[in-house]
C-alpha atoms as a PDB file:
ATOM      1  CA  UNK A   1       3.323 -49.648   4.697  1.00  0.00           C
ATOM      2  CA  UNK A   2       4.959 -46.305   4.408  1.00  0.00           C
ATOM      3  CA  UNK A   3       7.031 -47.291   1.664  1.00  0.00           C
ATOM      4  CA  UNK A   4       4.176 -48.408  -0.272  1.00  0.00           C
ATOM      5  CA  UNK A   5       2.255 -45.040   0.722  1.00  0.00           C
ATOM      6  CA  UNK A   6       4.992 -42.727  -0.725  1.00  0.00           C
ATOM      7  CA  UNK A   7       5.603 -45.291  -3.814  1.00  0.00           C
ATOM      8  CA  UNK A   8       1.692 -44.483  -4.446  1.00  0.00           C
ATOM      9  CA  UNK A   9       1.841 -40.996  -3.986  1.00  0.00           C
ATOM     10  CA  UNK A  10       5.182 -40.696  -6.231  1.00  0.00           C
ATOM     11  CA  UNK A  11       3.006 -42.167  -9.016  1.00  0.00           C
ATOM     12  CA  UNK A  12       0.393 -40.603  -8.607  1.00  0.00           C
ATOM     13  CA  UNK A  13       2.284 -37.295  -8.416  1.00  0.00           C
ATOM     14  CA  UNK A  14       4.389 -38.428 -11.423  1.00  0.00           C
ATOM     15  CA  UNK A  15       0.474 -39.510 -13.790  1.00  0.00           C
ATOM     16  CA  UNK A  16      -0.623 -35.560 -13.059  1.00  0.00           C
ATOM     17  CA  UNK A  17       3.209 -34.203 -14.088  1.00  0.00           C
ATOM     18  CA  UNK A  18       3.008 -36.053 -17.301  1.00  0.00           C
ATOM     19  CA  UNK A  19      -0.917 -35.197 -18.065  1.00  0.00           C
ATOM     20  CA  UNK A  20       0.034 -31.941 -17.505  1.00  0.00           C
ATOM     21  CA  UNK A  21       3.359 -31.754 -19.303  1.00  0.00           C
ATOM     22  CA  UNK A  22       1.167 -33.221 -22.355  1.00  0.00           C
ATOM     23  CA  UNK A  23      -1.431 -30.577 -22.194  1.00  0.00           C
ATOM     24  CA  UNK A  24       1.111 -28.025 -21.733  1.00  0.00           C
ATOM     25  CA  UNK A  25       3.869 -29.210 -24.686  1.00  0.00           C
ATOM     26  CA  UNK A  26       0.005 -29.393 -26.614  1.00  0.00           C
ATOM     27  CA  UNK A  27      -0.708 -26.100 -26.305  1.00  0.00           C
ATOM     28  CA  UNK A  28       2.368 -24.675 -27.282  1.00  0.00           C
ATOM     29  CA  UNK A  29       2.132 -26.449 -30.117  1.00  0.00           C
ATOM     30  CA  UNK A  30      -1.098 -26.240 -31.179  1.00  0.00           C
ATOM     31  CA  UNK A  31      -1.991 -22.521 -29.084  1.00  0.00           C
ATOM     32  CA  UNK A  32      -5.496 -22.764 -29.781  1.00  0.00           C
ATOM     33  CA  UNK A  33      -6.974 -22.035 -25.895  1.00  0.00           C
ATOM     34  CA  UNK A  34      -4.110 -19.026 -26.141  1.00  0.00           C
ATOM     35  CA  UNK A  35      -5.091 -17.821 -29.406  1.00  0.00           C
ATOM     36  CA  UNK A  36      -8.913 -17.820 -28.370  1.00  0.00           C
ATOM     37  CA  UNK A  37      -8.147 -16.025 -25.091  1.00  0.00           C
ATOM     38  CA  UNK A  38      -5.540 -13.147 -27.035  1.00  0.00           C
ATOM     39  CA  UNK A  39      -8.126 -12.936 -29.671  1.00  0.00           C
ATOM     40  CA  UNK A  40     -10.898 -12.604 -27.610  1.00  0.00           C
ATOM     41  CA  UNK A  41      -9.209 -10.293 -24.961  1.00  0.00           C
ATOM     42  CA  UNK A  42      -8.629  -7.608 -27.548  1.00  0.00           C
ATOM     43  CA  UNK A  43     -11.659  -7.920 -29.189  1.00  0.00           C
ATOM     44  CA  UNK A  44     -13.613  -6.901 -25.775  1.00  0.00           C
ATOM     45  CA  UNK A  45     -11.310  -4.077 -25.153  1.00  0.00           C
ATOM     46  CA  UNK A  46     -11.314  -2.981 -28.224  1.00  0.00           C
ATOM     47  CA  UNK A  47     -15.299  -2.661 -27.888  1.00  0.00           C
ATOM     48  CA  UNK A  48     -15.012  -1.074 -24.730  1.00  0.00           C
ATOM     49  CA  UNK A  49     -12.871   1.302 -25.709  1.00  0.00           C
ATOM     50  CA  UNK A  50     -15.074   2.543 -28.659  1.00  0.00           C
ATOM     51  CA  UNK A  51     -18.196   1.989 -26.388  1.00  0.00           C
ATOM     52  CA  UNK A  52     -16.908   4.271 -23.778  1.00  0.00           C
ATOM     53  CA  UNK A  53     -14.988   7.043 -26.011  1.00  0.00           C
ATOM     54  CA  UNK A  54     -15.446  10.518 -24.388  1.00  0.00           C
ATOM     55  CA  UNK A  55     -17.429   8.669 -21.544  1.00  0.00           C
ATOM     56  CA  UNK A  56     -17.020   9.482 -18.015  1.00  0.00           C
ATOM     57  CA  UNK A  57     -17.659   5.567 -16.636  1.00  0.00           C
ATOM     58  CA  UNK A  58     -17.342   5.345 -12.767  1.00  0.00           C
ATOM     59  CA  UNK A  59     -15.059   3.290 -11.613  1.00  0.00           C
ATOM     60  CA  UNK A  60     -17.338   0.687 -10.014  1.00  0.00           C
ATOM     61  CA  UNK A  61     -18.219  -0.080 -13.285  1.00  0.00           C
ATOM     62  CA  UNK A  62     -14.764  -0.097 -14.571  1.00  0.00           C
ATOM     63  CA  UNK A  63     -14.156  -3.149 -12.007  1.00  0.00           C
ATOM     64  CA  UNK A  64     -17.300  -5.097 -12.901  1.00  0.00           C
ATOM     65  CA  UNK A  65     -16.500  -4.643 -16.333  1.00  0.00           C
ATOM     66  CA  UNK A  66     -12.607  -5.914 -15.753  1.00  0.00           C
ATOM     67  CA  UNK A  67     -14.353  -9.272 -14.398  1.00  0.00           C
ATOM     68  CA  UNK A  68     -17.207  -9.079 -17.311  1.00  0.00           C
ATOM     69  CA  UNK A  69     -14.043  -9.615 -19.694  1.00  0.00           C
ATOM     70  CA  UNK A  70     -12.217 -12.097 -17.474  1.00  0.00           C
ATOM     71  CA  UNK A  71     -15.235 -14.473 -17.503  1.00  0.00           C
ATOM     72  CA  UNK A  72     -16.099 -14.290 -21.158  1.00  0.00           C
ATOM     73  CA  UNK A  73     -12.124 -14.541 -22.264  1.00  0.00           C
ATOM     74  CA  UNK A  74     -12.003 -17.750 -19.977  1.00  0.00           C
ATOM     75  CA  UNK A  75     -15.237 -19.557 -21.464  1.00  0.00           C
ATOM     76  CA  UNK A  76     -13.891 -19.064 -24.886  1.00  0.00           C
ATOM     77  CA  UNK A  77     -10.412 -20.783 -24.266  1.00  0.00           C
ATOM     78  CA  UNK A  78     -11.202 -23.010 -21.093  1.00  0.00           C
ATOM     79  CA  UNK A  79     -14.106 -25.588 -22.745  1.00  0.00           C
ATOM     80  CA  UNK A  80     -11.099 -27.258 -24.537  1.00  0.00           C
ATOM     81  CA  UNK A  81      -9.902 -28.851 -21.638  1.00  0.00           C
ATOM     82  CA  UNK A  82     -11.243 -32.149 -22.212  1.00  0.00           C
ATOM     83  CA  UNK A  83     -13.191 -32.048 -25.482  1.00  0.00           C
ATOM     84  CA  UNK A  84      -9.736 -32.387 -27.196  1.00  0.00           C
ATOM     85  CA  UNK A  85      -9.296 -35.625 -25.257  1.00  0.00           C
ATOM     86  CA  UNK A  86     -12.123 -36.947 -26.915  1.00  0.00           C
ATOM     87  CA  UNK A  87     -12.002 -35.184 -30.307  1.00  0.00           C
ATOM     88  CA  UNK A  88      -8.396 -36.988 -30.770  1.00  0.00           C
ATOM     89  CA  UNK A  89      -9.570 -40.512 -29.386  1.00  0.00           C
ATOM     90  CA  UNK A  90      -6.975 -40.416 -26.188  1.00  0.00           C
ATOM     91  CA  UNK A  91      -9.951 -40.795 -23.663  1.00  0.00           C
ATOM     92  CA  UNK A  92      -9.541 -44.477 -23.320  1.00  0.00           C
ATOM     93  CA  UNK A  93      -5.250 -44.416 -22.886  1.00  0.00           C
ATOM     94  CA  UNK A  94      -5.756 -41.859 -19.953  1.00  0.00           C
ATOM     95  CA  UNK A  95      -8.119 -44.275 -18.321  1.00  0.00           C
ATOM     96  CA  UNK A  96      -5.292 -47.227 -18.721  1.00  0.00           C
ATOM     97  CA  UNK A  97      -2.350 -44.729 -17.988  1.00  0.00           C
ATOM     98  CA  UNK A  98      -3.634 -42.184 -15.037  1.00  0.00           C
ATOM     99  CA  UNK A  99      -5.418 -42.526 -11.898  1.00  0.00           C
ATOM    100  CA  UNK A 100      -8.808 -40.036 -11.866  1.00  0.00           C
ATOM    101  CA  UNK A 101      -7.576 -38.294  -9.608  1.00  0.00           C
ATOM    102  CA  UNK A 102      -3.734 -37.492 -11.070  1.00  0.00           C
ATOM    103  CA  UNK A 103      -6.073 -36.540 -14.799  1.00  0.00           C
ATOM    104  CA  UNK A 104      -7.846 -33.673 -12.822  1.00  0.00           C
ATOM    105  CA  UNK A 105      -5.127 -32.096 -10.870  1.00  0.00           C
ATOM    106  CA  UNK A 106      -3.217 -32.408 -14.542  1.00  0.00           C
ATOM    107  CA  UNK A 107      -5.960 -30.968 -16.219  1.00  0.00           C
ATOM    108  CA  UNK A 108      -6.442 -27.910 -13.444  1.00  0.00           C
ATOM    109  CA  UNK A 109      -2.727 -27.019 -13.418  1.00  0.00           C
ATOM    110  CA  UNK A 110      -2.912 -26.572 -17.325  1.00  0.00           C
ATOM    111  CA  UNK A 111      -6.133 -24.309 -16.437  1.00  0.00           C
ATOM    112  CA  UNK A 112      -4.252 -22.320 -13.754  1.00  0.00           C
ATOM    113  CA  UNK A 113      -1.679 -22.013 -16.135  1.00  0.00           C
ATOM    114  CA  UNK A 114      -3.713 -20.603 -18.777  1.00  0.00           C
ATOM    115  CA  UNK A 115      -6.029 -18.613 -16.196  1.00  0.00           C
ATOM    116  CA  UNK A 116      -3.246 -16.478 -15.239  1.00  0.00           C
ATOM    117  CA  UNK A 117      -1.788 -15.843 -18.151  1.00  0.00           C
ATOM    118  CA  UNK A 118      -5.546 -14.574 -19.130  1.00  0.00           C
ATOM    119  CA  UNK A 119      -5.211 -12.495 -16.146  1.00  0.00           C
ATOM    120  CA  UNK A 120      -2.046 -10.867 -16.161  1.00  0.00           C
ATOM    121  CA  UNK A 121      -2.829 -10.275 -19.814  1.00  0.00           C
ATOM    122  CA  UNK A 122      -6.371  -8.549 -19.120  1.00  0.00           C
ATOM    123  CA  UNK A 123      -5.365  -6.842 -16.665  1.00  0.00           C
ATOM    124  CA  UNK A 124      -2.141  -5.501 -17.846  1.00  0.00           C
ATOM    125  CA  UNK A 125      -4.140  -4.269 -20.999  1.00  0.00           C
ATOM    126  CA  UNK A 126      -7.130  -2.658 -18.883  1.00  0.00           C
ATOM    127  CA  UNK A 127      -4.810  -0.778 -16.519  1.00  0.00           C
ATOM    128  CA  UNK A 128      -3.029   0.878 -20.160  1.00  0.00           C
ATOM    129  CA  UNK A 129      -6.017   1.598 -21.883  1.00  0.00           C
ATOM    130  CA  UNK A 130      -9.089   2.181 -19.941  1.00  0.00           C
ATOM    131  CA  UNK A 131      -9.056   5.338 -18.892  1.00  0.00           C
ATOM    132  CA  UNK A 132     -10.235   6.012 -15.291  1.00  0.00           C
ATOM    133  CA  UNK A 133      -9.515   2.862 -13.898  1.00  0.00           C
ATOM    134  CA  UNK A 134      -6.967   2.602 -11.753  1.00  0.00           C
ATOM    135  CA  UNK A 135      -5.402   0.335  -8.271  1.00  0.00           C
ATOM    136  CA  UNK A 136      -4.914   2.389  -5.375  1.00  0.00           C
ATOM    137  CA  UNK A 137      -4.362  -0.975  -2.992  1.00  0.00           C
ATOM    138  CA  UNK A 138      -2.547  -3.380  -4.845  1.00  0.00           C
ATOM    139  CA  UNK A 139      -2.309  -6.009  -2.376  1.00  0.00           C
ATOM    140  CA  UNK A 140      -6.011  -5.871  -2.377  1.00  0.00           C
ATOM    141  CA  UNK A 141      -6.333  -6.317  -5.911  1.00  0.00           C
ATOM    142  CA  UNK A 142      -3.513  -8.726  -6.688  1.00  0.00           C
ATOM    143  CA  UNK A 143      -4.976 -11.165  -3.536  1.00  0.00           C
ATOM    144  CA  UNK A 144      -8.339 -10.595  -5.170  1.00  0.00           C
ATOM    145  CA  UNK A 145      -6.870 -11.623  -8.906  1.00  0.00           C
ATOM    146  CA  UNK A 146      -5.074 -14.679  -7.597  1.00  0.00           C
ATOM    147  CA  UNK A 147      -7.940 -16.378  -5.258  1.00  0.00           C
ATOM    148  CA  UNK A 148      -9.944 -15.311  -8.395  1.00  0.00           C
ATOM    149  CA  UNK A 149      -8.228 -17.157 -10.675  1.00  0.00           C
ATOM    150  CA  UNK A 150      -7.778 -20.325  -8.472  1.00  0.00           C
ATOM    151  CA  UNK A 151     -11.581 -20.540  -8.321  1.00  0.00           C
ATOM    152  CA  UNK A 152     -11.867 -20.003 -11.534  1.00  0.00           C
ATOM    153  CA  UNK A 153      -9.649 -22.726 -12.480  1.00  0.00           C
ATOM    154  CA  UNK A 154     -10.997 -25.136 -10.346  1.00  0.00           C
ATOM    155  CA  UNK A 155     -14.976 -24.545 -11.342  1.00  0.00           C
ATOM    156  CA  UNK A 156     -14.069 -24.280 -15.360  1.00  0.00           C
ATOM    157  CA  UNK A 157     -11.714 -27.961 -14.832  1.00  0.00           C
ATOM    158  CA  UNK A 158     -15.011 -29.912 -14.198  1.00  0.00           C
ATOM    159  CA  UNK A 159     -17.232 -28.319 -16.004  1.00  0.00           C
ATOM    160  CA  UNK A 160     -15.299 -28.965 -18.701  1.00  0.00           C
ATOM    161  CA  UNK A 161     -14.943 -32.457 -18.076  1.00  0.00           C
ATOM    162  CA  UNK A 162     -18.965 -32.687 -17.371  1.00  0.00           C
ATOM    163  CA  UNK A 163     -19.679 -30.953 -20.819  1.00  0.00           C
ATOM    164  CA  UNK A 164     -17.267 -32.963 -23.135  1.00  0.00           C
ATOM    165  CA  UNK A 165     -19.478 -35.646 -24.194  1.00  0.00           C
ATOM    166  CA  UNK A 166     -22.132 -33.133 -25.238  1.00  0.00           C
ATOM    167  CA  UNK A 167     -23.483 -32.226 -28.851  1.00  0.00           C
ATOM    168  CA  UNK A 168     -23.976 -28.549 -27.678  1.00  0.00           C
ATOM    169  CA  UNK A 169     -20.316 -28.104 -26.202  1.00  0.00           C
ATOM    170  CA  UNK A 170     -19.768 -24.611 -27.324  1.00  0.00           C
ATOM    171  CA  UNK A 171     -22.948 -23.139 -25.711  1.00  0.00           C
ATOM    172  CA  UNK A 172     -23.219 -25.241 -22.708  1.00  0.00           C
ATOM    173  CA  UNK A 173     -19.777 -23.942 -21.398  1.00  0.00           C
ATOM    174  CA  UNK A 174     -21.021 -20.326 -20.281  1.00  0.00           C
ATOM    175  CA  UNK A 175     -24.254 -21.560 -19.074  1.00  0.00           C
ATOM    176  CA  UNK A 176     -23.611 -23.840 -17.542  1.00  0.00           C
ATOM    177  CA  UNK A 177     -20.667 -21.750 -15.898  1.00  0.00           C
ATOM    178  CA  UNK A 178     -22.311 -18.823 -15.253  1.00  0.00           C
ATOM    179  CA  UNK A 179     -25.096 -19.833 -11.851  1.00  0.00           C
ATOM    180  CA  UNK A 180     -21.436 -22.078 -10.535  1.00  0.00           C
ATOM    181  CA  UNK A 181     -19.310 -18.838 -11.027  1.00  0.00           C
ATOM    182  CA  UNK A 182     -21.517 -16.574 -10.003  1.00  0.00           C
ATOM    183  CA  UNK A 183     -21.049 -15.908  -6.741  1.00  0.00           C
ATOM    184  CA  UNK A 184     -17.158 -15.563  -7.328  1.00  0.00           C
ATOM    185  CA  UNK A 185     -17.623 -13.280 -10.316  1.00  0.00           C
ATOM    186  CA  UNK A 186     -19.892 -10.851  -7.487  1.00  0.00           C
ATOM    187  CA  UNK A 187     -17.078 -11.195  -4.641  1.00  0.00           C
ATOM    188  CA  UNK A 188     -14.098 -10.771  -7.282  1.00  0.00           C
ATOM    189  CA  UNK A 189     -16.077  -7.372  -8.471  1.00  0.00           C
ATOM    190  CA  UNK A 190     -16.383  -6.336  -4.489  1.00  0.00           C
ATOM    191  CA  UNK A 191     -12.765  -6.842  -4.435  1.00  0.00           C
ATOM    192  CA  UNK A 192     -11.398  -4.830  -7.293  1.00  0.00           C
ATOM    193  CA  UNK A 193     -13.991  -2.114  -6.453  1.00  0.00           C
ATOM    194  CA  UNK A 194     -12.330  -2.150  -2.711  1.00  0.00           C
ATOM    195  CA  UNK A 195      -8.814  -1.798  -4.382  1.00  0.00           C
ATOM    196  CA  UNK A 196      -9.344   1.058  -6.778  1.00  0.00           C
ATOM    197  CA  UNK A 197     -10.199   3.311  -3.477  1.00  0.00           C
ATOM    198  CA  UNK A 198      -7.884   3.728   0.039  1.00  0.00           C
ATOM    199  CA  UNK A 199      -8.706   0.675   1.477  1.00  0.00           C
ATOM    200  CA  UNK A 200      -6.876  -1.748   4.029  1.00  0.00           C
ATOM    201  CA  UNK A 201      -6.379  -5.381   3.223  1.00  0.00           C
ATOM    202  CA  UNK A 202      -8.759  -5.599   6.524  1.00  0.00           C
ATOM    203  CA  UNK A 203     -11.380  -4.001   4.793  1.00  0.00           C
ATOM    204  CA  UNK A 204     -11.381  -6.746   2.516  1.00  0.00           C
ATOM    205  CA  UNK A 205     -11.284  -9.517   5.091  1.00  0.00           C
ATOM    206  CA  UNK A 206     -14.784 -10.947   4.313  1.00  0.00           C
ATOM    207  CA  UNK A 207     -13.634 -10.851   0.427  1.00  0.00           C
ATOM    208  CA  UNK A 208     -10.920 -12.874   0.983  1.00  0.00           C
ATOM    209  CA  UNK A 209     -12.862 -15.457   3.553  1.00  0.00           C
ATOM    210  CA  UNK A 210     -15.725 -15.889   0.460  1.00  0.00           C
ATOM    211  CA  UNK A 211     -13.032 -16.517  -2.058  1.00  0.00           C
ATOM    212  CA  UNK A 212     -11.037 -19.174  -0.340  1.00  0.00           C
ATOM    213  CA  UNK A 213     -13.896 -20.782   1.070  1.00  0.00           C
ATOM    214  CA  UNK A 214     -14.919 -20.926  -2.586  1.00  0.00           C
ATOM    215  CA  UNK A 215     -11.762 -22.018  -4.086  1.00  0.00           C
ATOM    216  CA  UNK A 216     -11.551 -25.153  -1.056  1.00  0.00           C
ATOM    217  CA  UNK A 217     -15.302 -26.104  -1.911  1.00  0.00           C
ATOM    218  CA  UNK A 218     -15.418 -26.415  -5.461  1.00  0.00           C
ATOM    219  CA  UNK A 219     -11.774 -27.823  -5.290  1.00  0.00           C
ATOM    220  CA  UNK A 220     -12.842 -30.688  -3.015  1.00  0.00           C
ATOM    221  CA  UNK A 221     -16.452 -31.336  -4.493  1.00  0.00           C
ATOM    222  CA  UNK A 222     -14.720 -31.796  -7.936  1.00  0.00           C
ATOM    223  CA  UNK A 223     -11.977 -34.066  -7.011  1.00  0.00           C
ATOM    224  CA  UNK A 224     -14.907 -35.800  -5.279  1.00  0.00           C
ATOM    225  CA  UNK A 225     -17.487 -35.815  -8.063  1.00  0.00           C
ATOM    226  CA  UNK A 226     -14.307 -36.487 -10.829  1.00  0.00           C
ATOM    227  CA  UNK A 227     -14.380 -39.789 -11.068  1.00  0.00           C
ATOM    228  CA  UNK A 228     -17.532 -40.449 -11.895  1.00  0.00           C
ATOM    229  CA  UNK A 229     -17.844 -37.612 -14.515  1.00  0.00           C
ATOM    230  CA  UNK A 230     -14.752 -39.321 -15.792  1.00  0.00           C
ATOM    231  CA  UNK A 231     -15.560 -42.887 -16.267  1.00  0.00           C
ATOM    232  CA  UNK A 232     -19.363 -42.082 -17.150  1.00  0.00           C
END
Protein backbone atom coordinates (compact mmCIF):
# COMPACT_ATOMS: atom_id res chain seq x y z
CA UNK A 1 0.00 0.00 0.00
CA UNK A 2 2.76 2.43 0.61
CA UNK A 3 4.49 1.59 -2.40
CA UNK A 4 1.55 2.21 -4.43
CA UNK A 5 0.95 5.61 -2.41
CA UNK A 6 4.43 7.06 -3.26
CA UNK A 7 4.24 5.46 -6.99
CA UNK A 8 0.95 7.79 -7.16
CA UNK A 9 2.34 10.69 -5.72
CA UNK A 10 5.69 10.37 -7.95
CA UNK A 11 3.30 10.67 -10.93
CA UNK A 12 1.43 12.90 -9.95
CA UNK A 13 4.38 15.07 -8.90
CA UNK A 14 6.11 14.15 -12.21
CA UNK A 15 2.22 15.32 -14.59
CA UNK A 16 2.61 19.01 -12.69
CA UNK A 17 6.73 19.09 -13.48
CA UNK A 18 6.06 18.45 -17.07
CA UNK A 19 2.78 20.88 -17.36
CA UNK A 20 4.83 23.24 -15.93
CA UNK A 21 8.09 22.70 -17.76
CA UNK A 22 5.71 23.09 -20.99
CA UNK A 23 4.26 26.34 -19.94
CA UNK A 24 7.53 27.52 -18.89
CA UNK A 25 9.83 26.31 -22.20
CA UNK A 26 6.30 28.12 -23.90
CA UNK A 27 6.83 31.21 -22.61
CA UNK A 28 10.27 31.61 -23.29
CA UNK A 29 9.57 30.95 -26.50
CA UNK A 30 6.72 32.63 -27.29
CA UNK A 31 7.12 35.64 -24.17
CA UNK A 32 3.82 36.92 -24.73
CA UNK A 33 2.48 37.00 -20.73
CA UNK A 34 6.26 38.67 -20.23
CA UNK A 35 5.99 41.03 -22.96
CA UNK A 36 2.38 42.15 -21.77
CA UNK A 37 3.55 42.51 -18.16
CA UNK A 38 7.14 44.65 -19.31
CA UNK A 39 4.99 46.55 -21.64
CA UNK A 40 2.41 47.27 -19.44
CA UNK A 41 4.66 47.93 -16.32
CA UNK A 42 6.34 50.83 -18.04
CA UNK A 43 3.52 52.15 -19.55
CA UNK A 44 1.87 52.79 -15.89
CA UNK A 45 5.00 54.26 -14.60
CA UNK A 46 5.59 56.11 -17.22
CA UNK A 47 1.99 57.77 -16.60
CA UNK A 48 2.64 58.15 -13.14
CA UNK A 49 5.56 59.75 -13.49
CA UNK A 50 4.16 62.50 -15.84
CA UNK A 51 0.92 62.51 -13.67
CA UNK A 52 2.79 63.30 -10.58
CA UNK A 53 5.73 65.69 -12.01
CA UNK A 54 6.48 68.46 -9.43
CA UNK A 55 3.78 66.74 -7.15
CA UNK A 56 4.24 66.30 -3.56
CA UNK A 57 2.12 62.68 -3.34
CA UNK A 58 2.10 61.25 0.27
CA UNK A 59 3.39 58.26 0.67
CA UNK A 60 0.22 56.34 1.56
CA UNK A 61 -0.68 56.93 -1.75
CA UNK A 62 2.60 56.01 -3.16
CA UNK A 63 1.89 52.35 -1.62
CA UNK A 64 -1.69 52.04 -2.88
CA UNK A 65 -0.57 53.14 -6.07
CA UNK A 66 2.54 50.41 -6.08
CA UNK A 67 -0.40 47.70 -5.67
CA UNK A 68 -2.79 49.76 -8.25
CA UNK A 69 0.09 48.80 -10.84
CA UNK A 70 0.74 45.30 -9.53
CA UNK A 71 -2.93 44.32 -10.10
CA UNK A 72 -3.44 45.85 -13.49
CA UNK A 73 0.23 44.48 -14.82
CA UNK A 74 -0.98 40.94 -13.57
CA UNK A 75 -4.55 40.96 -15.35
CA UNK A 76 -2.91 41.88 -18.55
CA UNK A 77 -0.35 38.90 -18.63
CA UNK A 78 -2.10 36.31 -16.20
CA UNK A 79 -5.64 35.58 -18.38
CA UNK A 80 -3.35 33.51 -20.73
CA UNK A 81 -3.00 30.83 -18.48
CA UNK A 82 -5.42 28.57 -19.92
CA UNK A 83 -6.99 30.32 -22.91
CA UNK A 84 -3.80 29.24 -24.83
CA UNK A 85 -4.70 25.66 -23.93
CA UNK A 86 -7.71 26.01 -25.76
CA UNK A 87 -6.74 28.49 -28.49
CA UNK A 88 -4.03 25.70 -29.64
CA UNK A 89 -6.50 22.62 -29.28
CA UNK A 90 -4.25 20.83 -26.33
CA UNK A 91 -7.31 20.87 -23.87
CA UNK A 92 -8.30 17.37 -24.63
CA UNK A 93 -4.33 15.71 -24.42
CA UNK A 94 -4.04 17.32 -20.85
CA UNK A 95 -7.22 15.58 -19.87
CA UNK A 96 -5.65 12.05 -21.25
CA UNK A 97 -2.05 12.96 -19.97
CA UNK A 98 -2.49 14.83 -16.35
CA UNK A 99 -4.47 14.29 -13.36
CA UNK A 100 -6.70 17.73 -12.43
CA UNK A 101 -5.06 18.17 -9.83
CA UNK A 102 -1.11 17.88 -11.19
CA UNK A 103 -2.70 20.65 -14.36
CA UNK A 104 -3.41 23.27 -11.55
CA UNK A 105 -0.43 23.10 -9.37
CA UNK A 106 1.45 23.18 -13.07
CA UNK A 107 -0.46 25.94 -14.11
CA UNK A 108 0.04 28.03 -10.55
CA UNK A 109 3.82 27.44 -10.46
CA UNK A 110 4.05 29.02 -14.05
CA UNK A 111 1.84 31.96 -12.39
CA UNK A 112 4.15 32.25 -9.34
CA UNK A 113 6.80 32.26 -11.66
CA UNK A 114 5.59 35.01 -13.67
CA UNK A 115 4.01 36.89 -10.51
CA UNK A 116 7.32 37.47 -9.12
CA UNK A 117 9.09 38.33 -11.79
CA UNK A 118 6.13 41.12 -12.17
CA UNK A 119 7.01 41.98 -8.73
CA UNK A 120 10.55 42.25 -8.44
CA UNK A 121 10.27 44.11 -11.72
CA UNK A 122 7.57 46.75 -10.38
CA UNK A 123 8.98 47.18 -7.59
CA UNK A 124 12.54 47.52 -8.49
CA UNK A 125 11.33 50.25 -11.05
CA UNK A 126 9.02 52.17 -8.41
CA UNK A 127 11.71 52.29 -5.72
CA UNK A 128 14.20 54.15 -8.81
CA UNK A 129 11.80 56.38 -10.10
CA UNK A 130 9.04 57.47 -7.92
CA UNK A 131 10.16 59.95 -6.00
CA UNK A 132 9.09 59.94 -2.30
CA UNK A 133 8.52 56.49 -1.92
CA UNK A 134 10.66 54.71 -0.08
CA UNK A 135 11.06 51.13 2.52
CA UNK A 136 12.09 51.93 5.86
CA UNK A 137 11.22 48.07 7.13
CA UNK A 138 12.13 45.81 4.57
CA UNK A 139 11.23 42.68 6.16
CA UNK A 140 7.85 44.17 6.38
CA UNK A 141 7.61 44.91 2.89
CA UNK A 142 9.39 41.97 1.31
CA UNK A 143 6.94 39.44 3.69
CA UNK A 144 4.13 41.66 2.47
CA UNK A 145 5.35 41.28 -1.48
CA UNK A 146 5.81 37.54 -1.20
CA UNK A 147 2.38 36.42 0.69
CA UNK A 148 1.11 39.01 -1.90
CA UNK A 149 2.16 37.40 -4.70
CA UNK A 150 1.28 33.80 -3.54
CA UNK A 151 -2.34 34.97 -3.26
CA UNK A 152 -2.21 36.47 -6.16
CA UNK A 153 -1.09 33.52 -7.97
CA UNK A 154 -3.36 31.27 -6.56
CA UNK A 155 -6.77 33.55 -7.14
CA UNK A 156 -5.58 34.60 -10.95
CA UNK A 157 -4.78 30.33 -11.63
CA UNK A 158 -8.60 29.64 -11.42
CA UNK A 159 -9.96 32.38 -12.57
CA UNK A 160 -8.24 31.87 -15.43
CA UNK A 161 -9.23 28.48 -15.86
CA UNK A 162 -13.09 29.56 -15.05
CA UNK A 163 -12.90 32.34 -17.81
CA UNK A 164 -11.26 30.34 -20.73
CA UNK A 165 -14.23 29.09 -22.41
CA UNK A 166 -15.70 32.59 -22.54
CA UNK A 167 -16.40 34.93 -25.66
CA UNK A 168 -15.58 38.02 -23.45
CA UNK A 169 -12.11 36.64 -22.10
CA UNK A 170 -10.25 39.85 -22.19
CA UNK A 171 -12.76 41.86 -20.06
CA UNK A 172 -13.97 39.24 -17.78
CA UNK A 173 -10.38 38.74 -16.33
CA UNK A 174 -10.28 42.08 -14.15
CA UNK A 175 -13.81 41.83 -13.19
CA UNK A 176 -14.14 39.14 -12.42
CA UNK A 177 -10.74 39.43 -10.39
CA UNK A 178 -11.23 42.44 -8.85
CA UNK A 179 -14.40 41.59 -5.75
CA UNK A 180 -11.91 37.88 -5.32
CA UNK A 181 -8.72 40.10 -4.96
CA UNK A 182 -10.00 42.62 -3.22
CA UNK A 183 -9.52 42.10 0.07
CA UNK A 184 -5.75 41.14 -0.59
CA UNK A 185 -5.15 44.19 -2.76
CA UNK A 186 -6.54 46.36 0.76
CA UNK A 187 -4.23 44.20 3.24
CA UNK A 188 -1.15 44.23 0.69
CA UNK A 189 -1.66 48.31 0.64
CA UNK A 190 -1.82 48.19 4.76
CA UNK A 191 1.35 46.40 4.48
CA UNK A 192 3.54 48.49 2.26
CA UNK A 193 2.08 51.61 3.98
CA UNK A 194 3.37 49.89 7.46
CA UNK A 195 6.87 49.38 5.79
CA UNK A 196 7.57 52.79 4.35
CA UNK A 197 7.40 54.15 8.20
CA UNK A 198 9.49 52.65 11.57
CA UNK A 199 7.51 49.85 12.10
CA UNK A 200 8.16 46.30 13.75
CA UNK A 201 7.34 43.13 11.90
CA UNK A 202 4.85 42.87 15.11
CA UNK A 203 3.11 45.75 14.05
CA UNK A 204 2.24 43.97 11.08
CA UNK A 205 1.15 40.75 12.73
CA UNK A 206 -2.57 41.00 11.75
CA UNK A 207 -1.23 41.78 8.01
CA UNK A 208 0.51 38.83 7.82
CA UNK A 209 -2.40 36.52 9.62
CA UNK A 210 -5.02 38.09 6.69
CA UNK A 211 -2.60 37.26 3.96
CA UNK A 212 -1.83 33.68 4.74
CA UNK A 213 -5.16 32.91 5.76
CA UNK A 214 -5.93 34.21 2.28
CA UNK A 215 -3.31 32.51 0.37
CA UNK A 216 -4.45 28.79 2.35
CA UNK A 217 -8.23 29.58 1.44
CA UNK A 218 -8.23 30.37 -2.03
CA UNK A 219 -5.38 27.73 -2.46
CA UNK A 220 -7.56 24.94 -1.06
CA UNK A 221 -11.06 26.12 -2.48
CA UNK A 222 -9.41 26.07 -5.99
CA UNK A 223 -7.75 22.78 -5.91
CA UNK A 224 -11.22 21.83 -4.60
CA UNK A 225 -13.44 23.57 -7.14
CA UNK A 226 -10.57 22.60 -10.14
CA UNK A 227 -11.83 19.78 -11.32
CA UNK A 228 -14.95 20.59 -12.14
CA UNK A 229 -14.03 23.97 -13.81
CA UNK A 230 -11.71 21.68 -15.68
CA UNK A 231 -13.74 18.97 -17.12
CA UNK A 232 -16.92 21.33 -17.54
Amino acid sequence: MAGDSKFNFAEWLRSATGVFWKDFRSELRTRYALNALVMFVVTTLSIVLFSMTEENVAVDVLAGILWVVIFFSAMSGLSRTFVNEEERGTVMTLHLLASPSAIFFGKLFVNLALVFFLNTLVVVLYLLLINGFAIQSYGIFVLTLLLGSTGLASAATIIAAIIAKANTKGTLYPVLSFPILLPLLLTVMNGTKLATGPASLSDAAVEFRILISYSVVVTAASYLLFEYVWKD
